[in-house]
N, C-alpha and C. Protein backbone atom coordinates (compact mmCIF):
# COMPACT_ATOMS: atom_id res chain seq x y z
N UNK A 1 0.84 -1.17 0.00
CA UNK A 1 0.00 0.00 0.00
C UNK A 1 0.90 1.24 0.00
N UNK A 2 0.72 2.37 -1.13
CA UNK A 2 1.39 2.94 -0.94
C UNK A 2 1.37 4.46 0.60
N UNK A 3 0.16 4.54 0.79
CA UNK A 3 0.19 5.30 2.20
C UNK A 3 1.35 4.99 3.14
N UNK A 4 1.17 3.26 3.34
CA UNK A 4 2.05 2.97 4.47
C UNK A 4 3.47 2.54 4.07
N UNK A 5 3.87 2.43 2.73
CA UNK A 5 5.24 2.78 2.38
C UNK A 5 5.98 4.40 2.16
N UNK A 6 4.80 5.11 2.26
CA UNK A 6 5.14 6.93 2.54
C UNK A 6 5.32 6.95 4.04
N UNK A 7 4.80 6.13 4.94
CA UNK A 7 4.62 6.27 6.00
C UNK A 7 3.73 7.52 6.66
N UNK A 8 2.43 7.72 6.23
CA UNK A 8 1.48 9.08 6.60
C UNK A 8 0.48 8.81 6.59
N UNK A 9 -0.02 9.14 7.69
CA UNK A 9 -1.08 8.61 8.05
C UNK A 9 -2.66 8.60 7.23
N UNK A 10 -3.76 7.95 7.38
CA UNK A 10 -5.05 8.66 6.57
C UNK A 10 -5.16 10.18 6.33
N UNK A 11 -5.06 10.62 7.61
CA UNK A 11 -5.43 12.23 7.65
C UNK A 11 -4.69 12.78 6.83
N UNK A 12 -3.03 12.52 6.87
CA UNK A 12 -2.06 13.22 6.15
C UNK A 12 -2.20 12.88 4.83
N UNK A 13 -2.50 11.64 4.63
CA UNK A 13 -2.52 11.73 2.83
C UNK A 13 -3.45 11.88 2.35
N UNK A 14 -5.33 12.03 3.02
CA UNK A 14 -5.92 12.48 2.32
C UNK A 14 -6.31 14.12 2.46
N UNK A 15 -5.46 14.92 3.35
CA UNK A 15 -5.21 16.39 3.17
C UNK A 15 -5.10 16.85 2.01
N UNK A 16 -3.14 16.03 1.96
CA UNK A 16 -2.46 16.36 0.85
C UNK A 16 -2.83 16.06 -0.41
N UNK A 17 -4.09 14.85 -0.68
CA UNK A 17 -4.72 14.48 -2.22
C UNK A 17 -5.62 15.60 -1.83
N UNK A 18 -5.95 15.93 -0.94
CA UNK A 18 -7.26 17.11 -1.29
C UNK A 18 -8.57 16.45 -1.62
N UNK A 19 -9.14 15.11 -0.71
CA UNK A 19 -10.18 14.14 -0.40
C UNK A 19 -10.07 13.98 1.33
N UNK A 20 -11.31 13.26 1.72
CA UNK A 20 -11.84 13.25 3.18
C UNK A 20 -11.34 11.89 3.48
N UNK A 21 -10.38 12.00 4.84
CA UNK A 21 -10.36 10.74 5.14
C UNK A 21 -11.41 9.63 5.01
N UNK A 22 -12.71 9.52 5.53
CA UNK A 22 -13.42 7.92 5.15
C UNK A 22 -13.35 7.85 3.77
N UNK A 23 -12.94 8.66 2.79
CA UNK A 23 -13.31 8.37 1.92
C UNK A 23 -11.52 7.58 0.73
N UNK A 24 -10.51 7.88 1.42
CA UNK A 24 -9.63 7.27 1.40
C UNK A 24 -9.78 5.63 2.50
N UNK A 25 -9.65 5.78 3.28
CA UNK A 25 -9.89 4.72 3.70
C UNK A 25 -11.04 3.63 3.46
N UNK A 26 -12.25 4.10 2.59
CA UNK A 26 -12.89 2.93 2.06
C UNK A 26 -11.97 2.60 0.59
N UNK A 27 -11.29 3.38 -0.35
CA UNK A 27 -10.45 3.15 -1.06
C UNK A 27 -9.53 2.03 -0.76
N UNK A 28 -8.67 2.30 0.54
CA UNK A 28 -7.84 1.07 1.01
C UNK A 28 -9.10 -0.02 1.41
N UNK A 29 -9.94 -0.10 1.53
CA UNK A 29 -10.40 -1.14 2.18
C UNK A 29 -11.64 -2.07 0.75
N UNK A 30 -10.84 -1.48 0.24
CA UNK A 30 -11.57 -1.77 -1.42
C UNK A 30 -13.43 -1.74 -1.53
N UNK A 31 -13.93 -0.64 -0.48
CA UNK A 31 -15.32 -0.82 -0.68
C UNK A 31 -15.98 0.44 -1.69
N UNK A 32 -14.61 0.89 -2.34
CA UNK A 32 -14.75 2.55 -3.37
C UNK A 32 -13.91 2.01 -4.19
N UNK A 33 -13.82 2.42 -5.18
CA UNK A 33 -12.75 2.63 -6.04
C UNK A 33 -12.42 3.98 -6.58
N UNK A 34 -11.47 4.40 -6.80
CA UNK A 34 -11.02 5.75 -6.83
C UNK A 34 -10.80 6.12 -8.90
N UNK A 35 -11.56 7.11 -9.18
CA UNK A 35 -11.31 7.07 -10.30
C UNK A 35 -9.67 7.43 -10.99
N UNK A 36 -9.13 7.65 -12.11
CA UNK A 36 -7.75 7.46 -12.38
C UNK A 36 -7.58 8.90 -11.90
N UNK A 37 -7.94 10.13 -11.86
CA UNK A 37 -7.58 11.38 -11.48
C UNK A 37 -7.38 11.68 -10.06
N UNK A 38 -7.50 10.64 -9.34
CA UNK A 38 -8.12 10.54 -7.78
C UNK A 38 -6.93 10.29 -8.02
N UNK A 39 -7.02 8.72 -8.45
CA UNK A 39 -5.40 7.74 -8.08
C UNK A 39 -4.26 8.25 -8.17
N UNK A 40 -4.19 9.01 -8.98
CA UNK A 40 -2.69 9.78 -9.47
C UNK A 40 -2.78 10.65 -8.46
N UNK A 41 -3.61 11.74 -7.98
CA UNK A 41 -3.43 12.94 -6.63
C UNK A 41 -3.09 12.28 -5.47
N UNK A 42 -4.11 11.27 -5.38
CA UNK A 42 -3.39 10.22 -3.94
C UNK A 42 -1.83 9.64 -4.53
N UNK A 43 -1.59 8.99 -5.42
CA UNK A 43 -0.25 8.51 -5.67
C UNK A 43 0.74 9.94 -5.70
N UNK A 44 0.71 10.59 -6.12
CA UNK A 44 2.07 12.03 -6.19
C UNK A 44 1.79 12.36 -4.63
N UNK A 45 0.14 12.82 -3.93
CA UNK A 45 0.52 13.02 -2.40
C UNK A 45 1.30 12.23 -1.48
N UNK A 46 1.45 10.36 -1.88
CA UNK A 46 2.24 9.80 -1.05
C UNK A 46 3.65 9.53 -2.09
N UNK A 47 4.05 10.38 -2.65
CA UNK A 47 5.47 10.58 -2.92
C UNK A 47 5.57 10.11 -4.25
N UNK A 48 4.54 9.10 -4.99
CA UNK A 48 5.12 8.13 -6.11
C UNK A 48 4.35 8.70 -7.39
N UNK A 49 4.81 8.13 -8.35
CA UNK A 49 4.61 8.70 -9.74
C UNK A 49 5.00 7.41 -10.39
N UNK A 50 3.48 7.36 -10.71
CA UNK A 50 3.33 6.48 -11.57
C UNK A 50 3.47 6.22 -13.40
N UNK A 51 4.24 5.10 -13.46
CA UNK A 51 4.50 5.59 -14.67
C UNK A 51 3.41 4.44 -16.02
N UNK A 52 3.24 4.93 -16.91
CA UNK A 52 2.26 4.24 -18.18
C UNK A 52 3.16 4.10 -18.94
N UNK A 53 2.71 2.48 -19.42
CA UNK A 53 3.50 2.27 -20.43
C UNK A 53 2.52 1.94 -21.40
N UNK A 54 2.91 2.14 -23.09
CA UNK A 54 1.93 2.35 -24.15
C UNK A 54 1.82 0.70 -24.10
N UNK A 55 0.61 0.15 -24.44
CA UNK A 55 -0.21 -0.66 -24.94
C UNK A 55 0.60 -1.03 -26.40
N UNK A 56 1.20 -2.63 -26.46
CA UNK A 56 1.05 -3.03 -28.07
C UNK A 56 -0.02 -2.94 -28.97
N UNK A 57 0.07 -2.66 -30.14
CA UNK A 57 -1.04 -2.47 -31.02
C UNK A 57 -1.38 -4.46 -30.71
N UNK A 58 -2.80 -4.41 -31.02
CA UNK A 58 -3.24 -5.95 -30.79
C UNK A 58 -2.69 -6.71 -31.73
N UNK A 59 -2.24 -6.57 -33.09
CA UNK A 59 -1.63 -7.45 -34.08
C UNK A 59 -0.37 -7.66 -33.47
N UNK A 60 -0.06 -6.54 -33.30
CA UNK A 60 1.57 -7.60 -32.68
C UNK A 60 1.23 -7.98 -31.70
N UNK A 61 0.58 -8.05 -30.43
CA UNK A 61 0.34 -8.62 -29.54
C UNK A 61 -0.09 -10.29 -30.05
N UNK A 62 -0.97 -10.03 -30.52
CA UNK A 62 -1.25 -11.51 -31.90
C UNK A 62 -0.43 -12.19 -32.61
N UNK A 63 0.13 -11.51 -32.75
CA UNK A 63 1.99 -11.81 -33.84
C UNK A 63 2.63 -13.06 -32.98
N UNK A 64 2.92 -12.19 -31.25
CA UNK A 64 3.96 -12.17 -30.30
C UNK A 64 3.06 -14.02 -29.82
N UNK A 65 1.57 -13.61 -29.54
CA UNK A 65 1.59 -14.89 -28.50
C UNK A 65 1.86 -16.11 -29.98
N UNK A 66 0.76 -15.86 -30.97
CA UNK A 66 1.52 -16.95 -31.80
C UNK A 66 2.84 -17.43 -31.80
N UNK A 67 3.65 -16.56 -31.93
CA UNK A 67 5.15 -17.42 -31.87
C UNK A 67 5.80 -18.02 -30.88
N UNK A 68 4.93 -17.67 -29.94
CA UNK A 68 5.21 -18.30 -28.45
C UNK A 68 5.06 -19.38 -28.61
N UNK A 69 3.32 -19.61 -29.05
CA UNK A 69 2.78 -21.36 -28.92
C UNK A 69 3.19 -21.52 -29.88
N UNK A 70 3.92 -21.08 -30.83
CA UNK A 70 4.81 -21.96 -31.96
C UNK A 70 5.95 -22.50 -31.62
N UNK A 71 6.72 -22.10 -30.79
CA UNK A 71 7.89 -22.19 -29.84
C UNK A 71 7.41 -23.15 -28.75
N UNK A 72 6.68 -23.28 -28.16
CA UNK A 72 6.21 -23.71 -27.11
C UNK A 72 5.79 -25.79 -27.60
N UNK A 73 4.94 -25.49 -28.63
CA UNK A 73 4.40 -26.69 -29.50
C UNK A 73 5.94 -27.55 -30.08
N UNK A 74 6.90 -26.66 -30.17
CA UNK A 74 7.92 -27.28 -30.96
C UNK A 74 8.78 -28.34 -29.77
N UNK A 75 8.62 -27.72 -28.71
CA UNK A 75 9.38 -28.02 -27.43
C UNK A 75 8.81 -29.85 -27.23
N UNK A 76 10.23 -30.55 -26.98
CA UNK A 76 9.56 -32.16 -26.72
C UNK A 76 9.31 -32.05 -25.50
N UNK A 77 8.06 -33.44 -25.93
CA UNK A 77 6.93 -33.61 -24.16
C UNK A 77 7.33 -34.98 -23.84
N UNK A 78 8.14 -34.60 -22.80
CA UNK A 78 8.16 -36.10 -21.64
C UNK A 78 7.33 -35.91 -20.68
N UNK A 79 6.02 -36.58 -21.01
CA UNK A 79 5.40 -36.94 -19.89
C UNK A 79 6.05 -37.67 -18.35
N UNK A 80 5.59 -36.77 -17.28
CA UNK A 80 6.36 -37.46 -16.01
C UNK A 80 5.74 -38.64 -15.47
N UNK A 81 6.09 -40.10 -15.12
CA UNK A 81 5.40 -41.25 -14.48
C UNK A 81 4.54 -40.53 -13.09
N UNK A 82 3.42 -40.83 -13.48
CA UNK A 82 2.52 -40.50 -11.96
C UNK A 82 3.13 -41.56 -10.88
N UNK A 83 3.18 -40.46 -9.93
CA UNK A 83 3.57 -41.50 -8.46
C UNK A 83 2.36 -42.50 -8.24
N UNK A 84 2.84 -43.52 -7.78
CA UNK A 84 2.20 -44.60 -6.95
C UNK A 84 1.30 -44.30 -5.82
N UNK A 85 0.49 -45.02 -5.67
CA UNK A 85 -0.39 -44.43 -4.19
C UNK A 85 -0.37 -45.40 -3.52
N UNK A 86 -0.02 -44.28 -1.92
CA UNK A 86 0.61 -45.51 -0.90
C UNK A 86 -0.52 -45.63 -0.12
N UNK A 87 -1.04 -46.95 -0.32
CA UNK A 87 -1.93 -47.37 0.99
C UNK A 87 -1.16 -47.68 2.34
N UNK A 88 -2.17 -47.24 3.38
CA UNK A 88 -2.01 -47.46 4.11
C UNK A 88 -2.64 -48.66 5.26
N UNK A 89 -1.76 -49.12 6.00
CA UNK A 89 -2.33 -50.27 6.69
C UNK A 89 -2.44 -50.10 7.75
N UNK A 90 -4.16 -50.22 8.18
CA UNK A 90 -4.41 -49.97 9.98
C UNK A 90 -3.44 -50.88 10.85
């Protein structure tokens, strides 16, 4: 959580986002969700900056997993011997 890796308390970090404590603390307690303009004022008030990274266009994303399970399919399968089951005797 990042509050308690800033180390500041409810009050202090929802001052500094400029929101009401219960209303941060149902945030941590996942019964709100905070929209993305919220998240970022609470994230820079407890020190961090978050960073976005761009999205692959979906074809290469499509491209990428295909060659995986093409890679993946090529790979030999040794099935492992299932263990034995140990009975037990009263």
């Amino acid at each position: 959580m990042i509050r308690r890796r800033s180390g500041l308390t409810q009050a202090e970090l929802a001052r500094r986002a400029g929101i009401v404590a219960p209303v941060l603390s149902a945030y941590e307690r996942g019964r709100r969700e905070p929209g993305a303009d919220t998240f970022l004022r609470v994230a820079a008030a407890a020190g961090f900056e978050p960073r976005w990274q761009p999205m692959l266009d979906p074809v290469v994303q499509g491209r990428r997993l295909a060659d995986v399970l093409t890679l993946a399919e090529a790979l030999p399968y040794r099935p492992r011997p299932m263990p034995r089951a140990r009975l037990r005797r009263a």
